[in-house]
C-alpha atoms as a PDB file:
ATOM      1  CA  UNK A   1      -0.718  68.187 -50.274  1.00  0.00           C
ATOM      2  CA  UNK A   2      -1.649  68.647 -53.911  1.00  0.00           C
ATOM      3  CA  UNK A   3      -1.115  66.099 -56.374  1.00  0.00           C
ATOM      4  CA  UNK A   4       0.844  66.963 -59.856  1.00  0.00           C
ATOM      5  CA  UNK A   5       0.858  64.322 -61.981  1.00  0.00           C
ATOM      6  CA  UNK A   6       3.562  64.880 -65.066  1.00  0.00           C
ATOM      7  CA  UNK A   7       2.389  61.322 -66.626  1.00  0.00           C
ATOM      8  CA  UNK A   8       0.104  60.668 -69.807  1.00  0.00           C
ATOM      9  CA  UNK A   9      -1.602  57.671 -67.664  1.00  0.00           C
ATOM     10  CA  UNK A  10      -2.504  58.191 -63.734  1.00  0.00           C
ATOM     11  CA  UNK A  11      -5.602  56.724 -63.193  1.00  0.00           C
ATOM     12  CA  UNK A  12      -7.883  59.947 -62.866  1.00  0.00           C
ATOM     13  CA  UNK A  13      -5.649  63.417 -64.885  1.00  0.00           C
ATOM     14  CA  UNK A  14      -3.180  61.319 -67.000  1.00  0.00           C
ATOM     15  CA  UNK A  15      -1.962  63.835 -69.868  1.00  0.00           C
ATOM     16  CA  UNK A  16      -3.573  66.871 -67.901  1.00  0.00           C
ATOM     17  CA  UNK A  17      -0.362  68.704 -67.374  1.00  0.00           C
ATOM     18  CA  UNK A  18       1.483  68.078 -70.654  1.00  0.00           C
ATOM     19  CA  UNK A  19       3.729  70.889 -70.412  1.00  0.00           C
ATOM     20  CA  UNK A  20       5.796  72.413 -68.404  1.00  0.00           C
ATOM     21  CA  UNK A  21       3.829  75.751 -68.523  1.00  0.00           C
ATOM     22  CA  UNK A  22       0.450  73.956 -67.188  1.00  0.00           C
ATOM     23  CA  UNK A  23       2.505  72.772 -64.516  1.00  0.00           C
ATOM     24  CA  UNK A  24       3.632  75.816 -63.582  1.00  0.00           C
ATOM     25  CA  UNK A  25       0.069  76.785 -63.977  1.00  0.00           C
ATOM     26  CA  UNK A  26      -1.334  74.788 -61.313  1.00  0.00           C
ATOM     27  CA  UNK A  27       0.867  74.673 -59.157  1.00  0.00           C
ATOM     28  CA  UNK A  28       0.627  78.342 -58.605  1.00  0.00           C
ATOM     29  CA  UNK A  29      -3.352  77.770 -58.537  1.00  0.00           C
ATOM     30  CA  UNK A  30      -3.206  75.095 -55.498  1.00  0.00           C
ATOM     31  CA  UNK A  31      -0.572  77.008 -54.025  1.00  0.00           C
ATOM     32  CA  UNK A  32      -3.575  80.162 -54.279  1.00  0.00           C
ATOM     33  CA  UNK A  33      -5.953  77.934 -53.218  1.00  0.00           C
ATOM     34  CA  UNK A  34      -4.161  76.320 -49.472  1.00  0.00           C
ATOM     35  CA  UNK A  35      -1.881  73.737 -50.642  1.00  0.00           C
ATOM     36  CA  UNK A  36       0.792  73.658 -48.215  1.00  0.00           C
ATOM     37  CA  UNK A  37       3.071  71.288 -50.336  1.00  0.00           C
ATOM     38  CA  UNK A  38       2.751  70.183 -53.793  1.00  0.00           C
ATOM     39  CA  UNK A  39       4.009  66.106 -55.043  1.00  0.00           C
ATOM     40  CA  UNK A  40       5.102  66.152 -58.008  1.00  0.00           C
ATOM     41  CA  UNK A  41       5.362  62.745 -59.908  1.00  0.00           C
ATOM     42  CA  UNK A  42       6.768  61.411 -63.178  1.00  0.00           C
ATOM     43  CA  UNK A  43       5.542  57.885 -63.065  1.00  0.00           C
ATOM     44  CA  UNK A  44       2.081  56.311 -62.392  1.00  0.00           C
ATOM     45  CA  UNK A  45       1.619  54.046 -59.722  1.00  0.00           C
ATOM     46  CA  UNK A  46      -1.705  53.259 -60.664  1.00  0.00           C
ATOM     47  CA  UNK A  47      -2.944  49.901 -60.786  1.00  0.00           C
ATOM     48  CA  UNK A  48      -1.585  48.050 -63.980  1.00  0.00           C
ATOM     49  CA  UNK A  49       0.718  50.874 -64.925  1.00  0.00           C
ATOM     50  CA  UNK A  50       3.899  50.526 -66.679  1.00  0.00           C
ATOM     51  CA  UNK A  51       7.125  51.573 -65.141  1.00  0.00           C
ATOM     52  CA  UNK A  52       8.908  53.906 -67.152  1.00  0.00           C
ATOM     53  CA  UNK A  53      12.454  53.932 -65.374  1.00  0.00           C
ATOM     54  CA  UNK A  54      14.417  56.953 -63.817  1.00  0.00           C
ATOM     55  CA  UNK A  55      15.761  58.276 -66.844  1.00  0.00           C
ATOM     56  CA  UNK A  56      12.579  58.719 -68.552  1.00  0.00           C
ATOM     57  CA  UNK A  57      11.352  59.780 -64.950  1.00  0.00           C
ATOM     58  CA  UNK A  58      13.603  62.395 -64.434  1.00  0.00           C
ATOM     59  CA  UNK A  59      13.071  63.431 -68.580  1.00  0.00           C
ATOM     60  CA  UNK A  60       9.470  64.355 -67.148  1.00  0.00           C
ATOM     61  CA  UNK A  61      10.153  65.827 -63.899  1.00  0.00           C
ATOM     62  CA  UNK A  62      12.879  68.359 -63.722  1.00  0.00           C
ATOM     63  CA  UNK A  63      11.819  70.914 -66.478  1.00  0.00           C
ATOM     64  CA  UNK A  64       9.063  70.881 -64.509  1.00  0.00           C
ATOM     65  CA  UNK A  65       9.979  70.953 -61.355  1.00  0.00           C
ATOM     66  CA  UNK A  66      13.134  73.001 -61.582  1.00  0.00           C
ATOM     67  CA  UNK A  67      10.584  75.693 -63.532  1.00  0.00           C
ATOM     68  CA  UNK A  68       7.711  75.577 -60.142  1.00  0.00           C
ATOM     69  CA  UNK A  69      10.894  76.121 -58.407  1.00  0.00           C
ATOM     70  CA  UNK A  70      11.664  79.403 -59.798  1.00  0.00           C
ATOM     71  CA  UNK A  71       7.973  80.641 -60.191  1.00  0.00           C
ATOM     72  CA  UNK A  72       7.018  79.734 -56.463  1.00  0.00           C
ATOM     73  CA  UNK A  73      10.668  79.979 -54.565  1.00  0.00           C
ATOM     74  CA  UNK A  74       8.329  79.535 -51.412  1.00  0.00           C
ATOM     75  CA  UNK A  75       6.598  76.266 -52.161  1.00  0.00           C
ATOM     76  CA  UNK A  76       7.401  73.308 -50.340  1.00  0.00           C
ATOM     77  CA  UNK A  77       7.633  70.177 -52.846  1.00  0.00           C
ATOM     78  CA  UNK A  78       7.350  66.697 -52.369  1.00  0.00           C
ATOM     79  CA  UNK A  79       8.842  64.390 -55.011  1.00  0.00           C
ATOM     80  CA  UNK A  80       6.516  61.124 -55.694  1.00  0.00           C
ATOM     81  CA  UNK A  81       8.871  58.634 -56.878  1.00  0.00           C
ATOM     82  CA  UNK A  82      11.069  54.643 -55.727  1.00  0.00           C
ATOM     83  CA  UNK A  83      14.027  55.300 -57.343  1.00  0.00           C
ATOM     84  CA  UNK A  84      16.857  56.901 -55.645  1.00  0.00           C
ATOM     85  CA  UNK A  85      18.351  58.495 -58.503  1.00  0.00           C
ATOM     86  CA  UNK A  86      15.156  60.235 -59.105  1.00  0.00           C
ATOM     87  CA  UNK A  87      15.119  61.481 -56.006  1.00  0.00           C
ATOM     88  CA  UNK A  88      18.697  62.306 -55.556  1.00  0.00           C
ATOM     89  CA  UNK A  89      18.318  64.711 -58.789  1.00  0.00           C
ATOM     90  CA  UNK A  90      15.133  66.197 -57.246  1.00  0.00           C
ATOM     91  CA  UNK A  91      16.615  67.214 -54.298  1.00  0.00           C
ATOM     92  CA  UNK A  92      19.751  68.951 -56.140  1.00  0.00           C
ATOM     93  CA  UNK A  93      16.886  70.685 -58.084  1.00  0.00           C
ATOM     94  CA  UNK A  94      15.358  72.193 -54.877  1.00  0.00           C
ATOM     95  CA  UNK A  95      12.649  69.677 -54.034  1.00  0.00           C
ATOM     96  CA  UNK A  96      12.356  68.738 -49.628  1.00  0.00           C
ATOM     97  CA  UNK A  97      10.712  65.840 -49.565  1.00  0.00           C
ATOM     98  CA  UNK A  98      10.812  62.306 -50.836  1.00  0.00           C
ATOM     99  CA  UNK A  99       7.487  60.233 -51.299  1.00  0.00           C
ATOM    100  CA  UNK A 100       8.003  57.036 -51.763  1.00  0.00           C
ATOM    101  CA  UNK A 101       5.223  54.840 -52.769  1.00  0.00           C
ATOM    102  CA  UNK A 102       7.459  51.244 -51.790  1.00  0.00           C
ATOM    103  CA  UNK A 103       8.102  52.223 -48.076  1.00  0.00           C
ATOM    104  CA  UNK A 104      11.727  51.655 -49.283  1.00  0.00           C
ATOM    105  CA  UNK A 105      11.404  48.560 -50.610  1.00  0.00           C
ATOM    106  CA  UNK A 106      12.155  48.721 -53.929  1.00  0.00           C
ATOM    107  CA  UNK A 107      15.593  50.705 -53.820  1.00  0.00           C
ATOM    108  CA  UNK A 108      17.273  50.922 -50.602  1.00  0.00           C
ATOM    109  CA  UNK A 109      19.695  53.303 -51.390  1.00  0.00           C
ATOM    110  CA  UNK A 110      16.663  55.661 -51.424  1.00  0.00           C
ATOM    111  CA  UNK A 111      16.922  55.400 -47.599  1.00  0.00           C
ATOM    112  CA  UNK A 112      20.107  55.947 -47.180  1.00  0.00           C
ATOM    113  CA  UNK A 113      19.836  59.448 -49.699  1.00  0.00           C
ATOM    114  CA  UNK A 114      17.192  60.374 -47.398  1.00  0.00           C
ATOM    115  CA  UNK A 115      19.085  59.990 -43.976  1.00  0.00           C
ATOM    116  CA  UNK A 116      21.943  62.002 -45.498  1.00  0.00           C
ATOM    117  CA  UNK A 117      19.682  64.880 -46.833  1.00  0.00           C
ATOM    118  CA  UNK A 118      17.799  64.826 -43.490  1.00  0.00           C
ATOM    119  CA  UNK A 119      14.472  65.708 -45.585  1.00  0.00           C
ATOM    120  CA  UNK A 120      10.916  64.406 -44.667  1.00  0.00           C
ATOM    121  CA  UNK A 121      10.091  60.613 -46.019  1.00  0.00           C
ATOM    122  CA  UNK A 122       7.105  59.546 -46.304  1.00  0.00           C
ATOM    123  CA  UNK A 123       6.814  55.648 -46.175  1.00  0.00           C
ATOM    124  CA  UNK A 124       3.657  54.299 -47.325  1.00  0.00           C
ATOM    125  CA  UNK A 125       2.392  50.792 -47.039  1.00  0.00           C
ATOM    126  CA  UNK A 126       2.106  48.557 -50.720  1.00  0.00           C
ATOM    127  CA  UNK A 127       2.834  45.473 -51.654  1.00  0.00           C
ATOM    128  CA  UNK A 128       4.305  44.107 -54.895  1.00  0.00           C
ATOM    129  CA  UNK A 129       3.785  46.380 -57.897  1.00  0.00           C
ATOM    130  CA  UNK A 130       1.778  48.149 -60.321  1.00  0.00           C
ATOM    131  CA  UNK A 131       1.131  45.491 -62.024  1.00  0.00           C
ATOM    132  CA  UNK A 132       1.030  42.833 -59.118  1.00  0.00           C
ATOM    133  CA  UNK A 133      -0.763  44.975 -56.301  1.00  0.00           C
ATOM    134  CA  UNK A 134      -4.392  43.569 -57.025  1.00  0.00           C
ATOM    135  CA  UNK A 135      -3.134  40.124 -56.721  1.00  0.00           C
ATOM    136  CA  UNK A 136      -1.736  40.360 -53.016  1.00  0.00           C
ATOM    137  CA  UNK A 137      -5.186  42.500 -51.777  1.00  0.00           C
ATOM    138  CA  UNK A 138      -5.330  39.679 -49.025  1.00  0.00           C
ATOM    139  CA  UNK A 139      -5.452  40.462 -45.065  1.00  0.00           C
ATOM    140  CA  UNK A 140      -6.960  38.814 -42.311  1.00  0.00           C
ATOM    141  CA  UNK A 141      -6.384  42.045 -40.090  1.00  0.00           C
ATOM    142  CA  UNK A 142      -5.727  44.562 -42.774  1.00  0.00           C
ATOM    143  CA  UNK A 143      -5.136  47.074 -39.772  1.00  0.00           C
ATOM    144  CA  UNK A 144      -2.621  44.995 -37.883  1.00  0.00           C
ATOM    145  CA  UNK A 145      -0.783  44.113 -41.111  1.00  0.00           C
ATOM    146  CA  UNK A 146      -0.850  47.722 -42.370  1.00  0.00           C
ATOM    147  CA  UNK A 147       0.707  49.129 -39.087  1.00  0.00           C
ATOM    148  CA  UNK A 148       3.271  46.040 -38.746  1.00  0.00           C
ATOM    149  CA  UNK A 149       4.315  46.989 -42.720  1.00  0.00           C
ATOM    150  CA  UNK A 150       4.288  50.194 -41.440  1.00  0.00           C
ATOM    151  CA  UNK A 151       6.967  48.923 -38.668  1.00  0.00           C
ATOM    152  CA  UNK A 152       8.687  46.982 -40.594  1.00  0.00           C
ATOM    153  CA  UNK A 153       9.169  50.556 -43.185  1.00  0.00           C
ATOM    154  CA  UNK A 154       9.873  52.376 -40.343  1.00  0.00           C
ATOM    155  CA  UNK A 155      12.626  49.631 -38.960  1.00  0.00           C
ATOM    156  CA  UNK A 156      14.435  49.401 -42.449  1.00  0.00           C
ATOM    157  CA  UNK A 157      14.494  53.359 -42.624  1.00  0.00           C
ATOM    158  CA  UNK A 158      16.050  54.126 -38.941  1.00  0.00           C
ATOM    159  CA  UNK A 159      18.548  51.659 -39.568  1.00  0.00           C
ATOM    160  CA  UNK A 160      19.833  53.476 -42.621  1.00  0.00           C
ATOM    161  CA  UNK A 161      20.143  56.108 -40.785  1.00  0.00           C
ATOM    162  CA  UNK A 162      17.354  57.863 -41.276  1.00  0.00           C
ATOM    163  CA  UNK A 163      15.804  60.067 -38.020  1.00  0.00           C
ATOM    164  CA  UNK A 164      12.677  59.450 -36.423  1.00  0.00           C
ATOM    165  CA  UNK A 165      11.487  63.249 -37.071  1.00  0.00           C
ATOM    166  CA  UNK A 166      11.705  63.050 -40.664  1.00  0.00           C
ATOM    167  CA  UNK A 167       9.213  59.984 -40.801  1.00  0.00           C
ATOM    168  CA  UNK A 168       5.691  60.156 -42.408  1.00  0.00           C
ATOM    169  CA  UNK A 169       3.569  57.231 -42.559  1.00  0.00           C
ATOM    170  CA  UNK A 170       0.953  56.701 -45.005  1.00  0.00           C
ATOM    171  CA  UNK A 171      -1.854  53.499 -44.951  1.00  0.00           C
ATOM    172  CA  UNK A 172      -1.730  53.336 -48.556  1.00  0.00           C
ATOM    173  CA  UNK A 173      -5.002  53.746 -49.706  1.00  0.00           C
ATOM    174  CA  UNK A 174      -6.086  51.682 -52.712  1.00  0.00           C
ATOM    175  CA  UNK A 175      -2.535  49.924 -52.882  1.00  0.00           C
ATOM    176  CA  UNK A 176      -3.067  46.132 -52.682  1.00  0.00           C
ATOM    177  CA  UNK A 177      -6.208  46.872 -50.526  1.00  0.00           C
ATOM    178  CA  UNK A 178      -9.791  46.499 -52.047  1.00  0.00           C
ATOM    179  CA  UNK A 179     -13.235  48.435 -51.210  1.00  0.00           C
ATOM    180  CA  UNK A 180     -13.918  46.875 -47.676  1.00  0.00           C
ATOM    181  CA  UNK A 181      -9.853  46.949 -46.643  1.00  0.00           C
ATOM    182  CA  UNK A 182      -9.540  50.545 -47.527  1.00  0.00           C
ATOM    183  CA  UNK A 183     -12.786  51.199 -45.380  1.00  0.00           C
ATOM    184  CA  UNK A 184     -11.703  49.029 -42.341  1.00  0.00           C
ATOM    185  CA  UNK A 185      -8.667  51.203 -42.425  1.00  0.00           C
ATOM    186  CA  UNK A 186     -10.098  54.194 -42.565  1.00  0.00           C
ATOM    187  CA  UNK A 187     -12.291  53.313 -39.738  1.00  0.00           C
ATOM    188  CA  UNK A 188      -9.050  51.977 -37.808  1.00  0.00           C
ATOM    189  CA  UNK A 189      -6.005  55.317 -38.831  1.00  0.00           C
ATOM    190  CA  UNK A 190      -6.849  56.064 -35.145  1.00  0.00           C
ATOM    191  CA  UNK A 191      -4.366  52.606 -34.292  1.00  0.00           C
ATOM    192  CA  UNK A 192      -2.182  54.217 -36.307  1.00  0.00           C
ATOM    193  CA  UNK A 193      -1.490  57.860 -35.140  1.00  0.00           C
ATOM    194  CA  UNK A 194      -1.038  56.835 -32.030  1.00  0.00           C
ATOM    195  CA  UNK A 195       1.944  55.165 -33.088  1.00  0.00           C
ATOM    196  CA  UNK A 196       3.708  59.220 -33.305  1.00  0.00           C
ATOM    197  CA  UNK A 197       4.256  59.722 -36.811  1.00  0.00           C
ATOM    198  CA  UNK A 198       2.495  61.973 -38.791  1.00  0.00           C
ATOM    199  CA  UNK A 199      -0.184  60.739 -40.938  1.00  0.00           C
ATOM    200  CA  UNK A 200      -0.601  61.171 -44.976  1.00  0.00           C
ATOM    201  CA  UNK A 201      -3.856  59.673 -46.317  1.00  0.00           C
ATOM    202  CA  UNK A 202      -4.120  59.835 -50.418  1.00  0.00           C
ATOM    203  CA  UNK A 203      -8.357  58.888 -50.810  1.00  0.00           C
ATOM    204  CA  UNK A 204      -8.734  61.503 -53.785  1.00  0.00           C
ATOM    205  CA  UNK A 205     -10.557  59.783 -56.351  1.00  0.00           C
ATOM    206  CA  UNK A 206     -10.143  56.926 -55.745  1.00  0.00           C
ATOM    207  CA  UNK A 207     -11.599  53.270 -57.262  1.00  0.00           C
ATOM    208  CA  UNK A 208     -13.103  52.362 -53.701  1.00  0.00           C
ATOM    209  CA  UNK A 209     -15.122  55.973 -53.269  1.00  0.00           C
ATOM    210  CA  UNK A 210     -16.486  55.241 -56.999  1.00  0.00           C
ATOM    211  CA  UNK A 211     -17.625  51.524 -55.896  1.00  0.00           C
ATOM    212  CA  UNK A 212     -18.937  53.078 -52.700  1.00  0.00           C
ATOM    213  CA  UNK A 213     -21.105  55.491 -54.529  1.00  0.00           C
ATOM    214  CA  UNK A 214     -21.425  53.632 -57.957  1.00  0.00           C
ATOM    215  CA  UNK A 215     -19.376  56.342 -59.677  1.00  0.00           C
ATOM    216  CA  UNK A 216     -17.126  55.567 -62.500  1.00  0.00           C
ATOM    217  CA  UNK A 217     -15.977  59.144 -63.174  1.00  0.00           C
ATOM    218  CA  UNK A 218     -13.009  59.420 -60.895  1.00  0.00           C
ATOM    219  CA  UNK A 219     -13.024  63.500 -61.341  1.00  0.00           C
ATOM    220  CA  UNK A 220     -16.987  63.098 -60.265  1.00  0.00           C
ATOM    221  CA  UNK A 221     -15.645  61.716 -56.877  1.00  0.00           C
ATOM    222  CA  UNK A 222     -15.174  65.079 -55.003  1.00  0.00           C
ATOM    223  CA  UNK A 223     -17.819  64.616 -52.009  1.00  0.00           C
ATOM    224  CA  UNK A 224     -16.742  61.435 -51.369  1.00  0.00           C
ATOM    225  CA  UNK A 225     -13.434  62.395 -51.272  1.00  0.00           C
ATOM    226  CA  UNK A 226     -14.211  65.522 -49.005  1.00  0.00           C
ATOM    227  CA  UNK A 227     -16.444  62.622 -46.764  1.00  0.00           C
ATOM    228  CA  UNK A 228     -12.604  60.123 -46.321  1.00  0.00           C
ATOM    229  CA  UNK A 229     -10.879  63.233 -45.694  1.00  0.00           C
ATOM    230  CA  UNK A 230     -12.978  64.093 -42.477  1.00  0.00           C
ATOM    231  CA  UNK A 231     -12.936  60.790 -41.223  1.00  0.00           C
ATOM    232  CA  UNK A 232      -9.479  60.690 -41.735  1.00  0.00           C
ATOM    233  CA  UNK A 233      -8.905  64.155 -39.721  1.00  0.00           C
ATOM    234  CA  UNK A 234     -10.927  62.889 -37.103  1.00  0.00           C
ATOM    235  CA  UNK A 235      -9.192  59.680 -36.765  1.00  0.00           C
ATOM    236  CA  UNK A 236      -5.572  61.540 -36.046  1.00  0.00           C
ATOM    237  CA  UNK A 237      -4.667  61.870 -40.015  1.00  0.00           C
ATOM    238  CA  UNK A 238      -2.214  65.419 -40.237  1.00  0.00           C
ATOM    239  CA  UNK A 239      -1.919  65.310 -44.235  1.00  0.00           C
ATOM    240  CA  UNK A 240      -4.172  64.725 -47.021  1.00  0.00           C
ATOM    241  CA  UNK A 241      -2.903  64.448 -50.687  1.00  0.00           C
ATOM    242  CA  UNK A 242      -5.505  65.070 -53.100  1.00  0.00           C
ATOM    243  CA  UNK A 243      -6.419  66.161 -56.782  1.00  0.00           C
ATOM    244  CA  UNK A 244      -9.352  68.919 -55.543  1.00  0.00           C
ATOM    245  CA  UNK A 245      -7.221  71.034 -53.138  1.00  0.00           C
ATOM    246  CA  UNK A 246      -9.691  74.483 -52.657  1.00  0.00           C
ATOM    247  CA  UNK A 247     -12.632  72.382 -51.351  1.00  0.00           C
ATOM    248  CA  UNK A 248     -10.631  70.003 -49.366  1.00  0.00           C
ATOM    249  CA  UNK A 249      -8.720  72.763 -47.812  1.00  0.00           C
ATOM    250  CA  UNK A 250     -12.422  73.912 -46.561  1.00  0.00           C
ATOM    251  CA  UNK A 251     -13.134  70.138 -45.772  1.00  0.00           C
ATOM    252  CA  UNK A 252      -9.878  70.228 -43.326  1.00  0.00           C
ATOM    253  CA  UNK A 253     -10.572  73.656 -41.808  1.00  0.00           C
ATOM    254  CA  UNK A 254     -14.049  72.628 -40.928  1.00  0.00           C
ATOM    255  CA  UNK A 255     -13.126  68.890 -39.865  1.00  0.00           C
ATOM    256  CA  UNK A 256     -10.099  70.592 -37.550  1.00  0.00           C
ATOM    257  CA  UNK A 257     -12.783  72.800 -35.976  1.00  0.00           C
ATOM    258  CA  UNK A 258     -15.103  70.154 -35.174  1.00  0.00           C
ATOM    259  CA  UNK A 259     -12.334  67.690 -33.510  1.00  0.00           C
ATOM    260  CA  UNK A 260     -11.762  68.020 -29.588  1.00  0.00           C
ATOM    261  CA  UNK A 261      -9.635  70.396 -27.982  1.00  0.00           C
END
C-alpha cells in the first residue's frame, strides 16, 4: 500500500504533493514500482495535528483523487480518512476502500456506509486523538489490549452490518503507543493474525525507528523501515503501507520467500 499524503503537515512529506498533477505523478510512479493499492489522505493524523474537517477534507481529496482515477482506471485506492462523509464522496468518486484511522470510533455512520458499499475496512487500533494520543500511550499488556481494541472494532463493525470478509485489522503503529509498545507489538502481530483477518502494518518512517536508530530525519528511515516490514511478514502481516514503495516491494518479495511453506 503506498501512502499519498494531500496535506501541508504529515509528519514525514507534508506539502510534497501540492498539486493535483504531482499526485497524479506519483501515483503512477508507485503504481510502476509494485504498489498494489494506493491511500490517499486529506488530513494528518500525526501526532499533534490539527483536524481540518470534511469539507476542507474533501476540498483536498477529490481533484485529486477523481484525477488518479482517470489516469490509472486500474488502481485500487484506499481512502485514509474518520469521517463518513468523506468517505461516502470517495467512494461515489471511484475509490474501494475505506481506512479508517478511529476503528470506527469517531463517526459511526462510517460503519454503517461501509456495510452498505460492501468495500474493504480497515480498522486500526488508536486511542483518543491527534492531539490526545501521546497522553493515553499506557498498557500493561499492550498486545492483549491492542487485540481486545481490535475486538471490540471488529464487534462495533459486524453489528452495523458490516461482513467479516471485508475486515482489515491494523495494530496501529505509533498511535498512542511509544518506542518499547510499538516493538512488543511487533514482536507479538503473530497473536494477532491468527485471529483471521488480514493484517495492515503502517512502520514507514516512523518516530520509534528514528529513536531506535537515533535518526531524526524521518525520510533517512528507509532500512529500518525495510527491517519492521520483514518482521512484520514473518509474523503473519499481509499488507504494509509505506512512503518508500520500490524497495519495500523487494523487502516483501524477499521476506515472502524466506517464510515457511
Amino acid at each position: 500500500m503506498g501512502v499519498l499524503n494531500l496535506t501541508p503537515d504529515s509528519f514525514s512529506d507534508g506539502g510534497r504533493l501540492a498539486s493535483v498533477a504531482q499526485a497524479v505523478r506519483a501515483a503512477g510512479r508507485m503504481l510502476a514500482q509494485g504498489a498494489d493499492v494506493l491511500d490517499l489522505g486529506a488530513q494528518s493524523t500525526r501526532p499533534g495535528a490539527e483536524e481540518v474537517g470534511p469539507k476542507r477534507e474533501l476540498e483536498r481529496l477529490l481533484p485529486a483523487l477523481t484525477a488518479i482515477r482517470a489516469a490509472h482506471p486500474g488502481a485500487l485506492l484506499s481512502i485514509d480518512t474518520f469521517h463518513a462523509a468523506v468517505a461516502e464522496a470517495a467512494l461515489a468518486a471511484g475509490a474501494h476502500w475505506i481506512n479508517d484511522v478511529s476503528g470506527g470510533r469517531r463517526d459511526p455512520a462510517l460503519l454503517r456506509l461501509a456495510a452498505s458499499a460492501g468495500c474493504p475496512l480497515v480498522l486500526m487500533h488508536s486511542r483518543g486523538d491527534s492531539r490526545s494520543m501521546n497522553s493515553l500511550a499506557h498498557y500493561e499488556n499492550v498486545v492483549a489490549e491492542v487485540r481486545a481494541g481490535l475486538m471490540a472494532a471488529t464487534e462495533m463493525a459486524l453489528a452495523a452490518g458490516v461482513r467479516p470478509l471485508q475486515l482489515i485489522w491494523d495494530p496501529g503503529l505509533g498511535f498512542a503507543k511509544d518506542t518499547d509498545h510499538n516493538l512488543d507489538l511487533l514482536r507479538g502481530l503473530g497473536t494477532l493474525a491468527v485471529e483471521g483477518f488480514p493484517l495492515l502494518v503502517g512502520p514507514s518512517r516512523k518516530r520509534f525507528i528514528g529513536a531506535v536508530l537515533n535518526e531524526p530525519r524521518p525520510r533517512a528511515r528507509l532500512w529500518g523501515t525495510a527491517a519492521v516490514c520483514s518482521q512484520a511478514i514473518a509474523q503473519g502481516a499481509r499488507i504494509l503501507r509505506v512512503h518508500d514503495v520500490g524497495p519495500i516491494v523487494q523487502v516483501a518479495r524477499m521476506a515472502d520467500a524466506l517464510r515457511p511453506a
